[in-house]
N, C-alpha and C. Protein backbone atom coordinates (compact mmCIF):
# COMPACT_ATOMS: atom_id res chain seq x y z
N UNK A 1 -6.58 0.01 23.97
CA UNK A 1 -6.52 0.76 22.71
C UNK A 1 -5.75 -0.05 21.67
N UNK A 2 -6.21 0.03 20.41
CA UNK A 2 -5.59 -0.88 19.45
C UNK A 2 -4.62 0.25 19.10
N UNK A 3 -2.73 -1.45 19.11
CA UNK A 3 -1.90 -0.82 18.78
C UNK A 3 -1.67 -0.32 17.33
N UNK A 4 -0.81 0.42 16.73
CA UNK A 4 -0.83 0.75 14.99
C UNK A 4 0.13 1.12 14.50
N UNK A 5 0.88 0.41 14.00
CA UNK A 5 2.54 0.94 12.84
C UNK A 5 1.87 1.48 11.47
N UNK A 6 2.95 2.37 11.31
CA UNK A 6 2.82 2.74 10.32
C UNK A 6 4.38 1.73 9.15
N UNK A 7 4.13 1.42 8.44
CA UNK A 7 5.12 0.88 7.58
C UNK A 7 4.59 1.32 5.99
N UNK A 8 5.68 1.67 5.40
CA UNK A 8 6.09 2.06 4.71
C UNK A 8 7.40 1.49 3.31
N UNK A 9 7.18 1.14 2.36
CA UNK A 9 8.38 1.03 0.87
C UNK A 9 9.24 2.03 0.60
N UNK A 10 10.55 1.97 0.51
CA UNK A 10 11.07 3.60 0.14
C UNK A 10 12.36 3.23 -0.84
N UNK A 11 12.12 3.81 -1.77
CA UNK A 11 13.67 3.44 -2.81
C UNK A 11 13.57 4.72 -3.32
N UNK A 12 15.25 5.16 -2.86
CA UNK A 12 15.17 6.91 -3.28
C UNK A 12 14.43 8.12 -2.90
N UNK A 13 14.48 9.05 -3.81
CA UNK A 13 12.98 10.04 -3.01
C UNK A 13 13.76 10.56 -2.01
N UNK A 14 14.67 10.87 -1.67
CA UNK A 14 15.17 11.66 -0.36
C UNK A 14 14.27 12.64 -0.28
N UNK A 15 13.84 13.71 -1.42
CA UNK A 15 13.05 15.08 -1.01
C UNK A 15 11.59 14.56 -0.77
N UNK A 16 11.31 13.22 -0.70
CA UNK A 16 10.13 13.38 0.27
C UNK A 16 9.87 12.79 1.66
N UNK A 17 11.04 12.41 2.39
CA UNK A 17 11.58 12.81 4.05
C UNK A 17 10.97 13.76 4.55
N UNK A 18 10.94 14.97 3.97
CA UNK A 18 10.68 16.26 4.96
C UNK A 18 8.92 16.08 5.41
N UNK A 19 8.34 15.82 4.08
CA UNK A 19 7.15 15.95 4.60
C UNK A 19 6.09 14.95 4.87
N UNK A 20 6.88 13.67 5.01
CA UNK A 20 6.40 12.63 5.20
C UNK A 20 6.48 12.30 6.64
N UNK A 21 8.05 12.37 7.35
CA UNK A 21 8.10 12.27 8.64
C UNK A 21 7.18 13.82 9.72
N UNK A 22 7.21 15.02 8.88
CA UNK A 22 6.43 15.92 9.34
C UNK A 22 5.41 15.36 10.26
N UNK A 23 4.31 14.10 8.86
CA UNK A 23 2.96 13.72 9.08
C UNK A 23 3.53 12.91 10.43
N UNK A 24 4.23 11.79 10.30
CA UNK A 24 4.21 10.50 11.12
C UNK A 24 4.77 10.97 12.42
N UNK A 25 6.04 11.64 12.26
CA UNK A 25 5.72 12.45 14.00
C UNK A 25 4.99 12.68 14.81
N UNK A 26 4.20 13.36 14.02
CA UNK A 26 3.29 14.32 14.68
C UNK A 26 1.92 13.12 15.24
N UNK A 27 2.02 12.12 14.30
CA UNK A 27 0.98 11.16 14.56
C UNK A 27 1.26 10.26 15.60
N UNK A 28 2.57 10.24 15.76
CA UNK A 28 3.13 8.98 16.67
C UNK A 28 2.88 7.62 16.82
N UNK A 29 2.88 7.01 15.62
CA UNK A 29 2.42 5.36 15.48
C UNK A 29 3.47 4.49 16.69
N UNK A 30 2.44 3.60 17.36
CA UNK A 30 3.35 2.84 18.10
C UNK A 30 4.42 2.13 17.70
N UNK A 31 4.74 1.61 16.29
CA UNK A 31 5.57 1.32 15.74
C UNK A 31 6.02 1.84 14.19
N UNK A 32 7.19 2.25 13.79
CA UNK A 32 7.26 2.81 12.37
C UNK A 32 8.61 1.96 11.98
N UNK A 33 7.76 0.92 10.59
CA UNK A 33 9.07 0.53 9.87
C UNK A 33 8.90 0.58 8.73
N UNK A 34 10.57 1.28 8.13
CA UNK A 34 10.38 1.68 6.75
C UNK A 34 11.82 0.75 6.55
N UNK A 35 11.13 0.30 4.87
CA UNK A 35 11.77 -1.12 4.26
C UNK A 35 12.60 0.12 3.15
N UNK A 36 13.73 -0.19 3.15
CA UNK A 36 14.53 0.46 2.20
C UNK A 36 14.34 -0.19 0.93
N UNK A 37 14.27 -0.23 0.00
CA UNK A 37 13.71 -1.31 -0.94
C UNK A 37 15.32 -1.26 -2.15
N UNK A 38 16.21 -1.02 -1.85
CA UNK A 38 17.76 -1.06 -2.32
C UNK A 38 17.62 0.44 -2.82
N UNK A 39 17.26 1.22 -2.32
CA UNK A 39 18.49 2.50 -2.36
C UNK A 39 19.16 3.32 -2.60
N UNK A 40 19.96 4.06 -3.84
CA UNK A 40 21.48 4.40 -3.71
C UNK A 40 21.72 5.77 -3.61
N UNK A 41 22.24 5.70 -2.31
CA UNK A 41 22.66 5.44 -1.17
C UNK A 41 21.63 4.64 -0.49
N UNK A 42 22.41 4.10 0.51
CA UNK A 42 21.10 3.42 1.75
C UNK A 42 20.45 4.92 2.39
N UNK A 43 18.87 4.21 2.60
CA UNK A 43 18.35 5.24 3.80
C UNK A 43 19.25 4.59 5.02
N UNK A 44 19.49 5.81 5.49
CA UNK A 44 19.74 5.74 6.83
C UNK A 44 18.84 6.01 7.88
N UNK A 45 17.84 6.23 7.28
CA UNK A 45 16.29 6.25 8.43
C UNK A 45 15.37 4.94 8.45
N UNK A 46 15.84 3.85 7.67
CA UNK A 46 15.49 2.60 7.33
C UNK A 46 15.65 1.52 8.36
N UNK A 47 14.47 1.29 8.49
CA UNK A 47 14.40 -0.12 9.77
C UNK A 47 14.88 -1.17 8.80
N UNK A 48 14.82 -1.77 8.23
CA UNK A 48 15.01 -2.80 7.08
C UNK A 48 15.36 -2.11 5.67
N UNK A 49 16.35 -3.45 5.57
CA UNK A 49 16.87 -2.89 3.95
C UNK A 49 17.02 -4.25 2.96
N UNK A 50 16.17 -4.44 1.69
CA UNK A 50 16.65 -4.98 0.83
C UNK A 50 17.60 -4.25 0.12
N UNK A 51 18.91 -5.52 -0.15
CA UNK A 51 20.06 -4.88 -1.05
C UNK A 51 19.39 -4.84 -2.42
N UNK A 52 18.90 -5.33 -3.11
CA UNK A 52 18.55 -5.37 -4.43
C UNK A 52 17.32 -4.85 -4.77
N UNK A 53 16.73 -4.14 -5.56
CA UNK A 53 15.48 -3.39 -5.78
C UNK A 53 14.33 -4.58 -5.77
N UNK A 54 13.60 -4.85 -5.27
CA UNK A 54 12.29 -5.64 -5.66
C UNK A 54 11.13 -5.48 -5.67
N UNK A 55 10.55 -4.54 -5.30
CA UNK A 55 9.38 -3.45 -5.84
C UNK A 55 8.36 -3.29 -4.88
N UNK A 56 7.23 -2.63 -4.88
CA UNK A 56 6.51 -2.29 -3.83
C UNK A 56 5.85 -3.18 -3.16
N UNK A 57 5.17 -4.12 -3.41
CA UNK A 57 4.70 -5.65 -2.73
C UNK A 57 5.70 -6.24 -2.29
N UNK A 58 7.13 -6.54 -2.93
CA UNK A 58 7.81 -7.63 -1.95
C UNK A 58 8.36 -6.58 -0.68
N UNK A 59 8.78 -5.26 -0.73
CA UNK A 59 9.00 -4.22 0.09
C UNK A 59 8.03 -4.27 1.15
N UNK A 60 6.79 -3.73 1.13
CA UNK A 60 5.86 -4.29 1.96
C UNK A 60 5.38 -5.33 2.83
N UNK A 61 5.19 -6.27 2.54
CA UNK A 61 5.19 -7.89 2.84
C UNK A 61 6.57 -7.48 3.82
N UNK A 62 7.58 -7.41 3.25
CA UNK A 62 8.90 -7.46 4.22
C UNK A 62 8.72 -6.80 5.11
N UNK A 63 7.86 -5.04 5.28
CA UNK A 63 7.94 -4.71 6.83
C UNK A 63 6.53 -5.57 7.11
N UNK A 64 5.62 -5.99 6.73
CA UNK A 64 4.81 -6.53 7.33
C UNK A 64 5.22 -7.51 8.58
N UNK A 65 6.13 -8.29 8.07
CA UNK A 65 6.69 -9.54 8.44
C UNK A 65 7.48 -8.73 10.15
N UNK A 66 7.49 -7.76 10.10
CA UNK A 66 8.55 -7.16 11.28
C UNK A 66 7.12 -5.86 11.98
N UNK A 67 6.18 -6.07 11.27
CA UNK A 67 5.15 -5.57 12.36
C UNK A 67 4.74 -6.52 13.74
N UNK A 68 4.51 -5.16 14.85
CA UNK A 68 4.31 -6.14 15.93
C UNK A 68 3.26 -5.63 16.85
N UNK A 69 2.43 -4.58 15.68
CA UNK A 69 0.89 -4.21 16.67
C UNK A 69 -0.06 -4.71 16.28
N UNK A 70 -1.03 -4.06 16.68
CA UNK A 70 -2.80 -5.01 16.46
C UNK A 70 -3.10 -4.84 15.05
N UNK A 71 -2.55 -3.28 14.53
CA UNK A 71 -3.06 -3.23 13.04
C UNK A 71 -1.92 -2.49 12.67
N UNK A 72 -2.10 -2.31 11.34
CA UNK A 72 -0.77 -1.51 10.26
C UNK A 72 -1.45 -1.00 9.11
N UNK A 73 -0.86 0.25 9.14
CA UNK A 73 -1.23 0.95 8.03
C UNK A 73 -0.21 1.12 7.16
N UNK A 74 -0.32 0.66 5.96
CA UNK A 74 0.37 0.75 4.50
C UNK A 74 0.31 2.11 3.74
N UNK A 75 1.33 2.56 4.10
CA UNK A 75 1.35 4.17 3.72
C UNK A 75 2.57 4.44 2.69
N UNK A 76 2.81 5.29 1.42
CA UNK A 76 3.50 5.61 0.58
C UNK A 76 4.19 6.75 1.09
N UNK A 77 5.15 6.96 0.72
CA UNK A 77 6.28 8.06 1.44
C UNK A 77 6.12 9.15 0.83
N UNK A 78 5.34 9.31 -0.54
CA UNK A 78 4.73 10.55 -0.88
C UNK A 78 3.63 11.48 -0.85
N UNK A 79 3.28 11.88 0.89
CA UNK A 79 2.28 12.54 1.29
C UNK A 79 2.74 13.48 1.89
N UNK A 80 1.57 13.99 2.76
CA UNK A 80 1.85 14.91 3.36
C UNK A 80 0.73 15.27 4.37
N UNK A 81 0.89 16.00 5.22
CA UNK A 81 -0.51 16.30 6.51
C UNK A 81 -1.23 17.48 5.98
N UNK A 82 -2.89 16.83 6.36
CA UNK A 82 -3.50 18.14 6.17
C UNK A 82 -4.20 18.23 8.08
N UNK A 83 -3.79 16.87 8.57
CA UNK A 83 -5.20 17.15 9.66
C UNK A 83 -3.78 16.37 10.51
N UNK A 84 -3.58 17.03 12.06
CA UNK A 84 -2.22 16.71 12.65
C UNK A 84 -3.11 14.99 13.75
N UNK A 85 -4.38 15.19 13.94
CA UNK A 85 -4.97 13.86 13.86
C UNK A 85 -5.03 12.83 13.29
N UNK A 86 -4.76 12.98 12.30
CA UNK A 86 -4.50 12.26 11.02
C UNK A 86 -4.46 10.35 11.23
N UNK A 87 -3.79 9.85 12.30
CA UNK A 87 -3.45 8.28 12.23
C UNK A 87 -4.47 8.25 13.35
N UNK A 88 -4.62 9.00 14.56
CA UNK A 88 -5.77 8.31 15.31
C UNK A 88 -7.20 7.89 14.64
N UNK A 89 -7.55 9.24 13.93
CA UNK A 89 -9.07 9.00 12.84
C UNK A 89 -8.54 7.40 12.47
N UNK A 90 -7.74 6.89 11.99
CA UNK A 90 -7.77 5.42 11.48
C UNK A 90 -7.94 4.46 12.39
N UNK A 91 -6.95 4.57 13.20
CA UNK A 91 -7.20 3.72 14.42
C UNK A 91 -8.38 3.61 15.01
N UNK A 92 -8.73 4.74 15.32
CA UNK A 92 -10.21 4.71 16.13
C UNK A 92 -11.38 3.76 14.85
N UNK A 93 -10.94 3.08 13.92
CA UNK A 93 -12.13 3.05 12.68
C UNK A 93 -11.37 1.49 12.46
N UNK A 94 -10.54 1.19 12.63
CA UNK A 94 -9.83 0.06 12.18
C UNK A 94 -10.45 -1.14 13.12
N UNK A 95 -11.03 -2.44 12.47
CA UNK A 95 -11.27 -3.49 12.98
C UNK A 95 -11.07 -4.56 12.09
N UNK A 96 -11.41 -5.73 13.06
CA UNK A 96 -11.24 -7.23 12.16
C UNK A 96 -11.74 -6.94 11.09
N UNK A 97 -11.96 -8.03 9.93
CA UNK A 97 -12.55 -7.76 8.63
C UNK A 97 -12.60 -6.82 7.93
N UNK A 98 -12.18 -5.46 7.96
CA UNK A 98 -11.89 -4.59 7.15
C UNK A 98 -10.61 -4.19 7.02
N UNK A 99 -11.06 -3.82 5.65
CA UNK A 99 -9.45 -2.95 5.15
C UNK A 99 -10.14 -1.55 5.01
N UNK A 100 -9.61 -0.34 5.47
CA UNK A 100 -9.85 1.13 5.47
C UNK A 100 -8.76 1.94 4.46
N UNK A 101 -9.37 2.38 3.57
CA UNK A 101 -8.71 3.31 2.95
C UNK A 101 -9.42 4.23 1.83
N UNK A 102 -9.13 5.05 1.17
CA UNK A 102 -9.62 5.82 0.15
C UNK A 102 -10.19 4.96 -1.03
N UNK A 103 -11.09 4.81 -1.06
CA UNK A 103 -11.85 3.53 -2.12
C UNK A 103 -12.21 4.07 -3.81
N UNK A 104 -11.62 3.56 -4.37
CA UNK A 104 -11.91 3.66 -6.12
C UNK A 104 -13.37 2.72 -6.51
N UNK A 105 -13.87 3.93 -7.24
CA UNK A 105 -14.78 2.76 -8.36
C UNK A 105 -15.12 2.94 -9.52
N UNK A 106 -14.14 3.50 -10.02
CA UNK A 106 -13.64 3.70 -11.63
C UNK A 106 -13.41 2.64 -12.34
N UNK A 107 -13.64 2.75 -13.83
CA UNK A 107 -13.74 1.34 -14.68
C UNK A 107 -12.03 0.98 -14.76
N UNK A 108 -10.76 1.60 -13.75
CA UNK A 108 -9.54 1.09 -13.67
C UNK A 108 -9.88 -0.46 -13.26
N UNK A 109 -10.67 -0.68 -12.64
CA UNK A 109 -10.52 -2.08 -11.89
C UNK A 109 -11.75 -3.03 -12.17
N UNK A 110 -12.21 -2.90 -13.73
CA UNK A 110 -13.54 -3.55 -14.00
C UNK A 110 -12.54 -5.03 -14.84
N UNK A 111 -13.23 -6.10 -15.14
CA UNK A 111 -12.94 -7.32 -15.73
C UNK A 111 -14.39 -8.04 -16.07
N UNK A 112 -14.28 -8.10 -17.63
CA UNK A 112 -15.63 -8.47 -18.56
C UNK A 112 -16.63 -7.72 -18.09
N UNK A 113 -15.99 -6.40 -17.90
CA UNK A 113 -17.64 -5.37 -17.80
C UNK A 113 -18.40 -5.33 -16.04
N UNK A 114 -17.53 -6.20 -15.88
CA UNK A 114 -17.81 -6.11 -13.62
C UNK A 114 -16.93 -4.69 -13.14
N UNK A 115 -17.61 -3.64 -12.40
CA UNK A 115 -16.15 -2.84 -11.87
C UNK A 115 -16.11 -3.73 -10.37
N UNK A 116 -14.78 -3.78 -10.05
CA UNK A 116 -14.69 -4.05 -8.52
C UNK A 116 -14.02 -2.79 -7.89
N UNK A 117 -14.94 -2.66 -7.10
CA UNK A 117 -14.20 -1.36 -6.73
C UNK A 117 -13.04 -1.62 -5.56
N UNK A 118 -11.98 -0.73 -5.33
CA UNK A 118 -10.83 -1.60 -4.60
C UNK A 118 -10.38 -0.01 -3.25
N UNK A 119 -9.77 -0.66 -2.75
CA UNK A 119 -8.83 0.54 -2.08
C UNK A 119 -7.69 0.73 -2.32
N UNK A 120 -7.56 2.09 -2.51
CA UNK A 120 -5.96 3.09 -3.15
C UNK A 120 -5.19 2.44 -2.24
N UNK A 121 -3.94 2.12 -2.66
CA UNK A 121 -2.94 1.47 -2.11
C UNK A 121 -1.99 2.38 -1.15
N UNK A 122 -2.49 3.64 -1.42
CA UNK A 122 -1.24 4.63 -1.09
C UNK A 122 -1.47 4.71 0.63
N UNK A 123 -2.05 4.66 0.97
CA UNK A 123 -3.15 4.29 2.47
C UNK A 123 -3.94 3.51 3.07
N UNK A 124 -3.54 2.93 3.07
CA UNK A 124 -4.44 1.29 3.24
C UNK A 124 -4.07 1.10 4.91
N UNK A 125 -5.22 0.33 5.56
CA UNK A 125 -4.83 0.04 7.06
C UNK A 125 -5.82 -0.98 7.21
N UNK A 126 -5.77 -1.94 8.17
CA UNK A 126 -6.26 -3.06 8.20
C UNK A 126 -5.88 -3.91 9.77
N UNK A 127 -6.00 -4.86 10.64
CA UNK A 127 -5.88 -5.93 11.62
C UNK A 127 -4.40 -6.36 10.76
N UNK A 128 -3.31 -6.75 11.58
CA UNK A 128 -2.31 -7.20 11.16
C UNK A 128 -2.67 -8.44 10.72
N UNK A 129 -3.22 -9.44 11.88
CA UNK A 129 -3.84 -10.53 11.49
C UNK A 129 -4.12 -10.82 10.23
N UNK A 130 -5.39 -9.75 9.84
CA UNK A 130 -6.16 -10.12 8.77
C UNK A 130 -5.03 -9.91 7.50
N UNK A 131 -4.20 -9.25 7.71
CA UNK A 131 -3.58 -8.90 6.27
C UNK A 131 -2.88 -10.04 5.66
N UNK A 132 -1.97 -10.38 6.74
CA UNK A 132 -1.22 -11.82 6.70
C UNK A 132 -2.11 -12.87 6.52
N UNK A 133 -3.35 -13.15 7.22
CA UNK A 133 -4.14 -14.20 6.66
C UNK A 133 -4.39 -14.14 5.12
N UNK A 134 -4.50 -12.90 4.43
CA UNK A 134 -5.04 -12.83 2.91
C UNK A 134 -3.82 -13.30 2.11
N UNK A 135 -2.60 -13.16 2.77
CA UNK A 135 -0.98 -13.12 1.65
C UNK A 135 -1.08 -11.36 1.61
N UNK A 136 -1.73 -10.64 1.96
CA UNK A 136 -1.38 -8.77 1.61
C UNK A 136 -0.79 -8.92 0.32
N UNK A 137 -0.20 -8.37 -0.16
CA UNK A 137 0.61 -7.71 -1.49
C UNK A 137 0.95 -8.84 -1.93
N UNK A 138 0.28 -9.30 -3.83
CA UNK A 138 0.96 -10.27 -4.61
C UNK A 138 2.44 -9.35 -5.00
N UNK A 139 3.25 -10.46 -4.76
CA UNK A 139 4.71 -9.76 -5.45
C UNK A 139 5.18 -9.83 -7.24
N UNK A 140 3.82 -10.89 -7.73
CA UNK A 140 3.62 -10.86 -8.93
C UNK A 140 3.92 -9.55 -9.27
N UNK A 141 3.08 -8.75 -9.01
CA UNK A 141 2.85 -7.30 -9.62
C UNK A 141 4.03 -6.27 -9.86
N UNK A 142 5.06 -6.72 -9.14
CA UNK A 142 6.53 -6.36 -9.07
C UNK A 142 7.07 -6.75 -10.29
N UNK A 143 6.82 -7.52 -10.95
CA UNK A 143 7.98 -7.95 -12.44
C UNK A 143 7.51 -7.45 -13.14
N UNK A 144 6.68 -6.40 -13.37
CA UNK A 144 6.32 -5.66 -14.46
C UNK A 144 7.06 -4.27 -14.85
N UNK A 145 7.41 -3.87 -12.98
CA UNK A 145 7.97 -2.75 -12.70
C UNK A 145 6.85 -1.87 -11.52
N UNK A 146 7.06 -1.01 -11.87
CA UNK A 146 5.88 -0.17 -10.94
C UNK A 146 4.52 -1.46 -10.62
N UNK A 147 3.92 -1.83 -9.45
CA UNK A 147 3.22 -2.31 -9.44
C UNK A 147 1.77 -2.24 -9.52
N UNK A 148 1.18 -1.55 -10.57
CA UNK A 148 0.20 -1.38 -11.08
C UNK A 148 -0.78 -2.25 -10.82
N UNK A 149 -2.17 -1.85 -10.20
CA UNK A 149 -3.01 -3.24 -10.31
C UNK A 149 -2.95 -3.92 -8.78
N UNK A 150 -1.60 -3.75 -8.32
CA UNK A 150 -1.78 -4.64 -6.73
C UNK A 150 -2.68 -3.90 -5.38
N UNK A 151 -2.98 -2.79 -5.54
CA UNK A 151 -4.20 -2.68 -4.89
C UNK A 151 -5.31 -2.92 -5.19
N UNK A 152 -5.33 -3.39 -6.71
CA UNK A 152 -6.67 -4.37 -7.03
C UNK A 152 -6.86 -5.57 -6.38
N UNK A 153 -5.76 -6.19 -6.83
CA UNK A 153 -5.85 -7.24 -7.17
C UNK A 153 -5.90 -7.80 -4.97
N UNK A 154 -5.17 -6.88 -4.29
CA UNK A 154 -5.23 -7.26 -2.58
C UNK A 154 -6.60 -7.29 -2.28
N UNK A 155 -7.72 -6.16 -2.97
CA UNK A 155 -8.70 -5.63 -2.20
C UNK A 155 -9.75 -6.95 -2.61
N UNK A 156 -9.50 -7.41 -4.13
CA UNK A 156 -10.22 -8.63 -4.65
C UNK A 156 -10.21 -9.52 -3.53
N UNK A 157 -8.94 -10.16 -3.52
CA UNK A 157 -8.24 -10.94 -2.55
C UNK A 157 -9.02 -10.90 -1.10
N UNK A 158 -8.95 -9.69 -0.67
CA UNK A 158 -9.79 -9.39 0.43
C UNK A 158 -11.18 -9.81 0.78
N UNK A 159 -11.77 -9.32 -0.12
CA UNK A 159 -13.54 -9.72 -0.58
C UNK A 159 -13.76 -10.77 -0.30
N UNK A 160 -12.47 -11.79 -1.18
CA UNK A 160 -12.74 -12.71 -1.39
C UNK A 160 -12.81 -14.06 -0.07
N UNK A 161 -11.87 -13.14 0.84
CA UNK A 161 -11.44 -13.99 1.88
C UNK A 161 -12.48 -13.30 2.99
N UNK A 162 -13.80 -13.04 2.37
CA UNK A 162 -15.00 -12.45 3.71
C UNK A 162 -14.44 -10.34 4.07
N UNK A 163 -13.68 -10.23 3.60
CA UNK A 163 -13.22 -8.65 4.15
C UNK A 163 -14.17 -7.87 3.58
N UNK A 164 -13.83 -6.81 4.58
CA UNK A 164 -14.79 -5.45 3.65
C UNK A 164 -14.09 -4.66 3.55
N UNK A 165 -14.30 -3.59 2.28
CA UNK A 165 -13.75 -2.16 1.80
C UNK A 165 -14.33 -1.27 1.89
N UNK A 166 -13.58 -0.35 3.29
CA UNK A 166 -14.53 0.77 4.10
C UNK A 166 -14.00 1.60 3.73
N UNK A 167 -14.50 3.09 3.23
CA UNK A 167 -13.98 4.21 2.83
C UNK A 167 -14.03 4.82 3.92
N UNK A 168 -12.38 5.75 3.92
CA UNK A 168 -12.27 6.49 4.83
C UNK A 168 -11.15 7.70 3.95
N UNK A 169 -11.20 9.05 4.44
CA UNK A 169 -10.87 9.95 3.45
C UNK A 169 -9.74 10.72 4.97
N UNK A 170 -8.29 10.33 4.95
CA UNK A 170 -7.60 10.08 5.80
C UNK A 170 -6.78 11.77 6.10
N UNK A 171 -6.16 12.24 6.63
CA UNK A 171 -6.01 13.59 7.01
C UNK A 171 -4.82 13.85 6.54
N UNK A 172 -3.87 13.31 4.84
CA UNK A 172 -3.00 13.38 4.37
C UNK A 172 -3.34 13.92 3.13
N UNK A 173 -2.43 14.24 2.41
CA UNK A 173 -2.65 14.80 0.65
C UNK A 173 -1.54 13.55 0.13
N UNK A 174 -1.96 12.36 -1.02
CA UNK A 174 -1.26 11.99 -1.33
C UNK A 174 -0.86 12.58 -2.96
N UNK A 175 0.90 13.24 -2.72
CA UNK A 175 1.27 13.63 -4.09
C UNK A 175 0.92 13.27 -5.12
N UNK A 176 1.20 11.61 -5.34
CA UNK A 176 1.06 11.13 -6.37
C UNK A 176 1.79 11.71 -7.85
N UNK A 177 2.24 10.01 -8.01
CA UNK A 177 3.36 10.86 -9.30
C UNK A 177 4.82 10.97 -9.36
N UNK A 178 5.19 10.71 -8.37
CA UNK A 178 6.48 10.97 -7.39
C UNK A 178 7.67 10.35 -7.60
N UNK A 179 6.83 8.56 -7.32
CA UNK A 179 8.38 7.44 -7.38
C UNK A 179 7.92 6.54 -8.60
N UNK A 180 6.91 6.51 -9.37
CA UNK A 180 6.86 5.34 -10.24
C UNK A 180 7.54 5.90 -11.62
N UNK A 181 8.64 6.83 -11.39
CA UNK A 181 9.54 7.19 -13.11
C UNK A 181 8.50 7.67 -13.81
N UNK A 182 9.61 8.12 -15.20
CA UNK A 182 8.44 8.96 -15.91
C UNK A 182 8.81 8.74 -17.59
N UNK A 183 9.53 7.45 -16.86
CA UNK A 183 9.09 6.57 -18.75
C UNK A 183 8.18 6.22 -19.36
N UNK A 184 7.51 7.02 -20.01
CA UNK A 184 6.04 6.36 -20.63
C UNK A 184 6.01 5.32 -21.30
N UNK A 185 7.29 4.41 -21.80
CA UNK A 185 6.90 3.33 -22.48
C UNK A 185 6.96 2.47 -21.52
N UNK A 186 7.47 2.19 -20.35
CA UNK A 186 7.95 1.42 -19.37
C UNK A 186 6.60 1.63 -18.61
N UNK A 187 6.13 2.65 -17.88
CA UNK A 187 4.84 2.83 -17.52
C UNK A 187 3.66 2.42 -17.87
N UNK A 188 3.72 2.16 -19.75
CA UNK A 188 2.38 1.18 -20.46
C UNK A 188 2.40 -0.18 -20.12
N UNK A 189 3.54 -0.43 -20.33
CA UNK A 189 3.82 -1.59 -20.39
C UNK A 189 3.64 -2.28 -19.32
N UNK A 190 3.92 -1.58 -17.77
CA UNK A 190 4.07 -2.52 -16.43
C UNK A 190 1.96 -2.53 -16.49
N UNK A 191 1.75 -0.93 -16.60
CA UNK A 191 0.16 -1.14 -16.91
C UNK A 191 -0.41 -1.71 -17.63
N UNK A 192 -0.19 -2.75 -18.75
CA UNK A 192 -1.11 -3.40 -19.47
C UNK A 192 -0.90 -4.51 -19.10
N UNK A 193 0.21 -5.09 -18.84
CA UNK A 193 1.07 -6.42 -17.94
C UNK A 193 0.32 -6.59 -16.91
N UNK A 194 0.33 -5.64 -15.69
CA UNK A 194 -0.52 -6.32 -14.61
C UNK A 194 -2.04 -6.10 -14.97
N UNK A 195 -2.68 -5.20 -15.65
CA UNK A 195 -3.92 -5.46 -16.22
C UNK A 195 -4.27 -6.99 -16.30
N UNK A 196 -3.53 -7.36 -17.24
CA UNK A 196 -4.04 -8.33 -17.72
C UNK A 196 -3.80 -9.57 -16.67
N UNK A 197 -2.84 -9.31 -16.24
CA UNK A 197 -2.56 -10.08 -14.79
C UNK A 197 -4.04 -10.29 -13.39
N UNK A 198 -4.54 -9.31 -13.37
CA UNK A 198 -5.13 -8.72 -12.62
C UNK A 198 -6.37 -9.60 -12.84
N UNK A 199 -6.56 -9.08 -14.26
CA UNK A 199 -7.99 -9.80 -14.99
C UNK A 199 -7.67 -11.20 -14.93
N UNK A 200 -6.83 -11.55 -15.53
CA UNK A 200 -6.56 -13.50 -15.47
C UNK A 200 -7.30 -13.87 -13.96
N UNK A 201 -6.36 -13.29 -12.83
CA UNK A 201 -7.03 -13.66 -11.37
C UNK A 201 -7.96 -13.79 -11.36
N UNK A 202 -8.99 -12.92 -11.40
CA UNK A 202 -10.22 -12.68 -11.42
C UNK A 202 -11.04 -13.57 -11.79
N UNK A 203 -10.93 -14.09 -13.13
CA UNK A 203 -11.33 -14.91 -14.31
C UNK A 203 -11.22 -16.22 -13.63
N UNK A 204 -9.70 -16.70 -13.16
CA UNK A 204 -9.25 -17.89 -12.72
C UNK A 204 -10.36 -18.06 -11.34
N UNK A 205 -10.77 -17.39 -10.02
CA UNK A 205 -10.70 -17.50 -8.90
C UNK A 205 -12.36 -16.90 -8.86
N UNK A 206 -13.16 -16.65 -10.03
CA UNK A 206 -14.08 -17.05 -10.12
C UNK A 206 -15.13 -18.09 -11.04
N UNK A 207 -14.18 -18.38 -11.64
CA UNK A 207 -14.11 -19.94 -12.48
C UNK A 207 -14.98 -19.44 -14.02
């Protein structure tokens, strides 16, 4: 049976503990590491801790680096269970060459009029292997602030490196809304930043 961690980014957010570990309990991933991403206070439920904030891709990448099953699922700490099956449905669906998750194909992720359609970042699962072979999460997308765009820009990445983007509609409710603040000028800004970030790639890496 293929093994499966669940790992997880977490900075702050204490009130969504309750119903996040609810889900992952109940699911029992062979391995669970959650990257404290700096904190204040430290989690104390945190397998890993960066001291200094560095945002959801370099957070990631970091528990990646301390995964030690066949596959890993990239999960956001703001969900919740609707189906107590919930992580086997993935597992049982998870193989080489794909990435599995809730798939977009909204003009969020189009460049010169192409949409690429990508997978929601908030759930993403994949071959450990394969993730680390792609680089997983640009940490670019981090200096903007909220990292907007880096589940584009992975799933591109993906494609690009032979992967496929399999929709799968997973047995969680993701909140959404939760941890990326609620500064709207700071919020345009990280969004038009990695936009354009996003698009450059694209542009660059198909010549």
């Amino acid at each position: 049976m293929t093994t499966i961690a669940v790992c997880t980014a977490w900075r702050d957010h204490l009130e969504l503990a309750p119903a996040y570990f609810d889900a992952v309990e109940m699911a029992a991933p062979d391995q669970l590491v959650i990257v404290d991403d700096g904190s204040d206070p430290p989690l104390d439920f945190a397998t890993t801790r960066l001291d200094i904030p560095s945002g959801f891709c370099t957070a990631n990448n970091t528990g990646l680096e301390a995964v030690e099953t066949d596959a890993v699922l990239m999960l956001n700490n703001d969900v919740e269970m609707l189906r107590p099956e919930w992580l086997q449905e993935i597992r049982s669906r998870v193989e080489p060459g794909v990435i599995l998750a809730p798939l977009r194909f909204d003009p969020h992720g189009a460049v010169d009029d192409v949409d690429y359609p990508y997978a929601d970042g908030w759930c993403l699962a994949a071959m450990t292997a394969d993730l680390r072979r792609i680089g997983c999460w640009d940490d670019a997308y981090d200096k903007a602030g909220p990292a907007y765009f880096s589940d584009n820009a992975l799933s591109f990445q993906a494609r690009m490196h032979g992967m496929t983007l399999r929709e799968i509609r997973p047995g969680l409710r993701h909140l959404g809304g939760r941890t990326g603040g609620v500064d709207q000028v700071l919020f345009q800004l990280a969004l038009n930043t990695n936009q354009q970030l996003f698009q450059q790639q694209v542009r660059e890496t198909l010549g």
